[in-house]
N, C-alpha and C. Protein backbone atom coordinates (compact mmCIF):
# COMPACT_ATOMS: atom_id res chain seq x y z
N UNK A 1 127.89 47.09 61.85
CA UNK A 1 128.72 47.15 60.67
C UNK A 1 130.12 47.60 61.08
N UNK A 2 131.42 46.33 60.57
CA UNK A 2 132.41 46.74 60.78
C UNK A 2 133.17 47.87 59.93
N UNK A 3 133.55 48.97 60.55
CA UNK A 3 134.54 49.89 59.22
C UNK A 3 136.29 49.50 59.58
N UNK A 4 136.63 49.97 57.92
CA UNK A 4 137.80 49.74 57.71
C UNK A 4 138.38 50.94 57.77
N UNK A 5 139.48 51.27 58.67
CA UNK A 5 140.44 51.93 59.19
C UNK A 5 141.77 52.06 58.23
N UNK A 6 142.05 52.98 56.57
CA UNK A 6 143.21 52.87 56.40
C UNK A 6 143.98 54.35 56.52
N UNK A 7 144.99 53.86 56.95
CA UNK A 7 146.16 55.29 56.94
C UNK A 7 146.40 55.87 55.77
N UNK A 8 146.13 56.93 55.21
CA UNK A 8 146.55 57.64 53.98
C UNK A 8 147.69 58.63 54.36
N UNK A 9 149.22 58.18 53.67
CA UNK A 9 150.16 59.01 53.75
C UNK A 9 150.19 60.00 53.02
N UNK A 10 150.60 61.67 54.00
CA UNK A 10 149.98 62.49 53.13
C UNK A 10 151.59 63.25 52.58
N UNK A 11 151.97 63.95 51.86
CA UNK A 11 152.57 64.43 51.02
C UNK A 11 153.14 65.49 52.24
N UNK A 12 154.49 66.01 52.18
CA UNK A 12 154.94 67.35 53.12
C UNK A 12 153.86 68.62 52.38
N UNK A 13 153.65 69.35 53.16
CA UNK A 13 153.13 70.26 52.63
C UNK A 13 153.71 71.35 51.61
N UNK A 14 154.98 71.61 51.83
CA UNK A 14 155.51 72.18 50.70
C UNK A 14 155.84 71.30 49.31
N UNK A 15 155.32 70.23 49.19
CA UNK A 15 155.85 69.31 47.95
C UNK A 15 155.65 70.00 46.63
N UNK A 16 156.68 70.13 46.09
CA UNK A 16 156.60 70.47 44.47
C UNK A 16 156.71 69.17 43.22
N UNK A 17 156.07 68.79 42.51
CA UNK A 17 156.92 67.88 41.50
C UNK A 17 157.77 68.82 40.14
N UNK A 18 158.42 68.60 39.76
CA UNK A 18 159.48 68.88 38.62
C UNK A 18 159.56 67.83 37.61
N UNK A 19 160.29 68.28 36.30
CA UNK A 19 160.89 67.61 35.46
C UNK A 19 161.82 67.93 35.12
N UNK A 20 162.77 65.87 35.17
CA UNK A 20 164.41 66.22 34.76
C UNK A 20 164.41 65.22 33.50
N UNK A 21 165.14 66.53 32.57
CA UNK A 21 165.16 65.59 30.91
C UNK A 21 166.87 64.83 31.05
N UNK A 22 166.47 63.48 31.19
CA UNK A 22 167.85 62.47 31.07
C UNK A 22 168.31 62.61 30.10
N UNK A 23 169.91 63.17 29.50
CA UNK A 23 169.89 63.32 28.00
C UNK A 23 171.12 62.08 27.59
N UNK A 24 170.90 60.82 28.66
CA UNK A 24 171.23 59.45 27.81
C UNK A 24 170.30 58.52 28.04
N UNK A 25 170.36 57.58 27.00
CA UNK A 25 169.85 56.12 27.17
C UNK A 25 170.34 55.69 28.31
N UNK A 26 168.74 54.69 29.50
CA UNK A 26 169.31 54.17 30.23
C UNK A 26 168.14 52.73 30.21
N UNK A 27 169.13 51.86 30.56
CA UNK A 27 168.33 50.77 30.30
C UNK A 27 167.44 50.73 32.07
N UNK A 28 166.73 49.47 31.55
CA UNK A 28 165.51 49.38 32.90
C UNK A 28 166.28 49.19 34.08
N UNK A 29 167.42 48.74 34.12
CA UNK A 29 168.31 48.27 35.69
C UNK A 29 168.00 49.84 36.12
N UNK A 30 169.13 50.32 35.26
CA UNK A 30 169.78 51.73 35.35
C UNK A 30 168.38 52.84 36.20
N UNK A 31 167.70 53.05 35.13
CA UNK A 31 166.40 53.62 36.11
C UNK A 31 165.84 53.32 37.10
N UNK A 32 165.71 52.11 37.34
CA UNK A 32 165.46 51.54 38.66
C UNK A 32 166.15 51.95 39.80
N UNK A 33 167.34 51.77 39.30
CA UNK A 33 168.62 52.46 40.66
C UNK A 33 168.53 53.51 40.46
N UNK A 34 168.07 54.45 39.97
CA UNK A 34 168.36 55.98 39.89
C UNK A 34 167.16 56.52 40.41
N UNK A 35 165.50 55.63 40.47
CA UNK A 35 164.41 56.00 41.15
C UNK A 35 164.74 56.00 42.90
N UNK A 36 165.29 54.48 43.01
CA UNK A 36 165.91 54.08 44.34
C UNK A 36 166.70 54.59 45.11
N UNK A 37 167.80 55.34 44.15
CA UNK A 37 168.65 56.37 44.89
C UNK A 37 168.10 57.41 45.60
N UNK A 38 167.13 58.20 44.35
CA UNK A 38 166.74 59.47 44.75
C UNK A 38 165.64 59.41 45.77
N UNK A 39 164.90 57.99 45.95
CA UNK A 39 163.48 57.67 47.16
C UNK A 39 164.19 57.68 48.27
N UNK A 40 165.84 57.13 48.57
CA UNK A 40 166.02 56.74 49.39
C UNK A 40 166.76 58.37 50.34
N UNK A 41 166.56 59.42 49.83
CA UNK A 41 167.01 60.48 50.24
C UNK A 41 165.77 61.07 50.71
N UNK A 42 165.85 61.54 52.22
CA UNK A 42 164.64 61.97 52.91
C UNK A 42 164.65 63.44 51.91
N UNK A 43 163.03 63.80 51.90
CA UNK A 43 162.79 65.01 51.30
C UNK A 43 162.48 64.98 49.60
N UNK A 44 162.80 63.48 49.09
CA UNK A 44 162.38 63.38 47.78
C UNK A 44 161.21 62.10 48.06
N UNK A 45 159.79 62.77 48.11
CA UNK A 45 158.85 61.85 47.59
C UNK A 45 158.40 61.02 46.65
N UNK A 46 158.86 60.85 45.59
CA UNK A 46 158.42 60.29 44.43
C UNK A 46 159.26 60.71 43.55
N UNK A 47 159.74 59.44 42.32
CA UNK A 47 160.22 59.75 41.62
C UNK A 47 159.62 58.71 40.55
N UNK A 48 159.25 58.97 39.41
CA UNK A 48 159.53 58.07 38.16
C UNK A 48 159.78 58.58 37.12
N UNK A 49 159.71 57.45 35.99
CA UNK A 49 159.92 58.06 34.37
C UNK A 49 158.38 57.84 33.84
N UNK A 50 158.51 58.93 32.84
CA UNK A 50 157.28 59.24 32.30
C UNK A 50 157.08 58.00 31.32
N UNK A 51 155.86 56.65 31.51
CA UNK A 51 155.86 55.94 30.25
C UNK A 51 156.08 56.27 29.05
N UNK A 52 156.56 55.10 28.42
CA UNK A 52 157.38 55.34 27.18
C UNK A 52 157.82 56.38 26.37
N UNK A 53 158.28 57.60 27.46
CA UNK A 53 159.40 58.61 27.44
C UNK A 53 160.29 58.57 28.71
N UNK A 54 161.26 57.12 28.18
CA UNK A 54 162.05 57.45 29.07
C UNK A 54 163.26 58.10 30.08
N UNK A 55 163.21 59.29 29.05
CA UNK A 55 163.81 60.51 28.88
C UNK A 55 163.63 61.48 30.02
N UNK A 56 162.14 61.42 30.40
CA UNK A 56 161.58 62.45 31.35
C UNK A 56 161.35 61.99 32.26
N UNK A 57 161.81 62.23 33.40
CA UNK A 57 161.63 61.75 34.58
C UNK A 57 160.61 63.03 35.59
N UNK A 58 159.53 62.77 36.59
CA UNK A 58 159.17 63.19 37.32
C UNK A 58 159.32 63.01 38.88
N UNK A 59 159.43 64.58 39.06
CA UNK A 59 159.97 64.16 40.91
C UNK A 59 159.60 65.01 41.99
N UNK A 60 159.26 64.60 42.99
CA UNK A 60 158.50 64.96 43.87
C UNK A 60 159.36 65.39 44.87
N UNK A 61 159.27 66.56 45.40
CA UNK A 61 160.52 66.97 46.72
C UNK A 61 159.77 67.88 47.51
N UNK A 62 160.25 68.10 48.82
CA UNK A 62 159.31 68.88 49.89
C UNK A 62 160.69 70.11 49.83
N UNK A 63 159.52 71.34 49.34
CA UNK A 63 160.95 72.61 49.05
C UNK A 63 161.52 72.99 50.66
N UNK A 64 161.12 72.39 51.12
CA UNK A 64 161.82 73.03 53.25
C UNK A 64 163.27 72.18 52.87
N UNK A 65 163.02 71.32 51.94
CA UNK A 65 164.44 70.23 52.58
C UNK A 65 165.48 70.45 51.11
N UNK A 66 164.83 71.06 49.72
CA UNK A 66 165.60 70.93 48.99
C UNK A 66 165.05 71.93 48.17
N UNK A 67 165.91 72.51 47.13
CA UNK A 67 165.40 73.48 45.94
C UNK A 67 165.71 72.28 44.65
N UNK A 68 165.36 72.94 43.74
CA UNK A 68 164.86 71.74 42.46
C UNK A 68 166.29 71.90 42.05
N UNK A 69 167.12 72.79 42.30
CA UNK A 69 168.71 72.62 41.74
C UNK A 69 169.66 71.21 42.24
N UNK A 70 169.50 71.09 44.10
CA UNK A 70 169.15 69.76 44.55
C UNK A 70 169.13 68.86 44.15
N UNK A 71 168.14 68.59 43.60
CA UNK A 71 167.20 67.73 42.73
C UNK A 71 167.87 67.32 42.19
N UNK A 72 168.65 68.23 41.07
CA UNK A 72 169.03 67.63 39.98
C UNK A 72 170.63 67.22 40.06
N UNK A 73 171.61 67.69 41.24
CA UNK A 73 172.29 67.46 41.55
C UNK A 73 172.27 66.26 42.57
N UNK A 74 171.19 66.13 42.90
CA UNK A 74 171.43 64.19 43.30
C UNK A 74 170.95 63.55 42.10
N UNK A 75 170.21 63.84 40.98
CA UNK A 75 170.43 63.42 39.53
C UNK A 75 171.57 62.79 39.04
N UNK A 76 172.41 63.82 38.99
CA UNK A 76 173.87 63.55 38.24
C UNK A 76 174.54 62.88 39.28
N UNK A 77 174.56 63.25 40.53
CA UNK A 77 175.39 62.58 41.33
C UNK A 77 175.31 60.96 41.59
N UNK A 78 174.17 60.38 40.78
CA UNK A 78 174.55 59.10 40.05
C UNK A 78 174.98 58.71 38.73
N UNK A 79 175.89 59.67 38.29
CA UNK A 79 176.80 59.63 37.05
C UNK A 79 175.40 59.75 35.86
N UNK A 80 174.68 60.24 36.14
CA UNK A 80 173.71 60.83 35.11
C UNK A 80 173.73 62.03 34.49
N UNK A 81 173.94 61.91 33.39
CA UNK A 81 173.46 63.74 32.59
C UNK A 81 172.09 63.71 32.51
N UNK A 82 171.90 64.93 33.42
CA UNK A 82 170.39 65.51 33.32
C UNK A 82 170.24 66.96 33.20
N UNK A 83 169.25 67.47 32.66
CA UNK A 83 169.32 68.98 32.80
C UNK A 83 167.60 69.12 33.78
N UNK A 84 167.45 70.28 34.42
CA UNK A 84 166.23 70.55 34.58
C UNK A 84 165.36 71.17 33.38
N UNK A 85 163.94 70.58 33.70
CA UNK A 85 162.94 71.10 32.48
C UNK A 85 162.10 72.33 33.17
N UNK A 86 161.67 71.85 34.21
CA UNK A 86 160.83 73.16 35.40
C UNK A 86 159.75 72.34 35.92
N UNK A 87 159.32 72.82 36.64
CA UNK A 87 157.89 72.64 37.34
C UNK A 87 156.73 71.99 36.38
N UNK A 88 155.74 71.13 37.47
CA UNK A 88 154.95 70.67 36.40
C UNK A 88 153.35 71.41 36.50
């Protein structure tokens, strides 16, 4: 019997997720680039919006590389108003 061999990528060990409340409308482009921005910065694991609240976004960061203030300042630093909500 052949076994199947898959790689499971595992999470930094310090990973926290958070929530950041977007306090504008953004259409589907807009979030898309703003998930993409923040994936593409080493130290943020995961990011999305909470289904159909697209208001709340959840995000995943390894605390060695960033504090959740961070976070939310590569938030805005795509011309987004966001505030932090806290830990989930």
């Amino acid at each position: 019997m052949e076994q199947a061999i898959q790689s499971i990528e595992t999470a930094p060990e310090h990973t926290v997720e958070i929530i950041v409340h977007i306090t504008e409308d953004l259409g589907e482009q807009q979030r898309g680039d703003l998930i993409t921005a923040l994936k593409d910065n080493g130290g943020i694991t995961a990011a999305e919006f909470c289904p159909l609240r697209y208001h709340l976004m959840l995000v995943n960061y390894d605390t060695d590389m960033y504090s959740s203030q961070d976070v939310l300042d590569r938030v805005k630093s795509q011309n987004v108003n966001a505030r932090l909500i806290g830990p989930v």
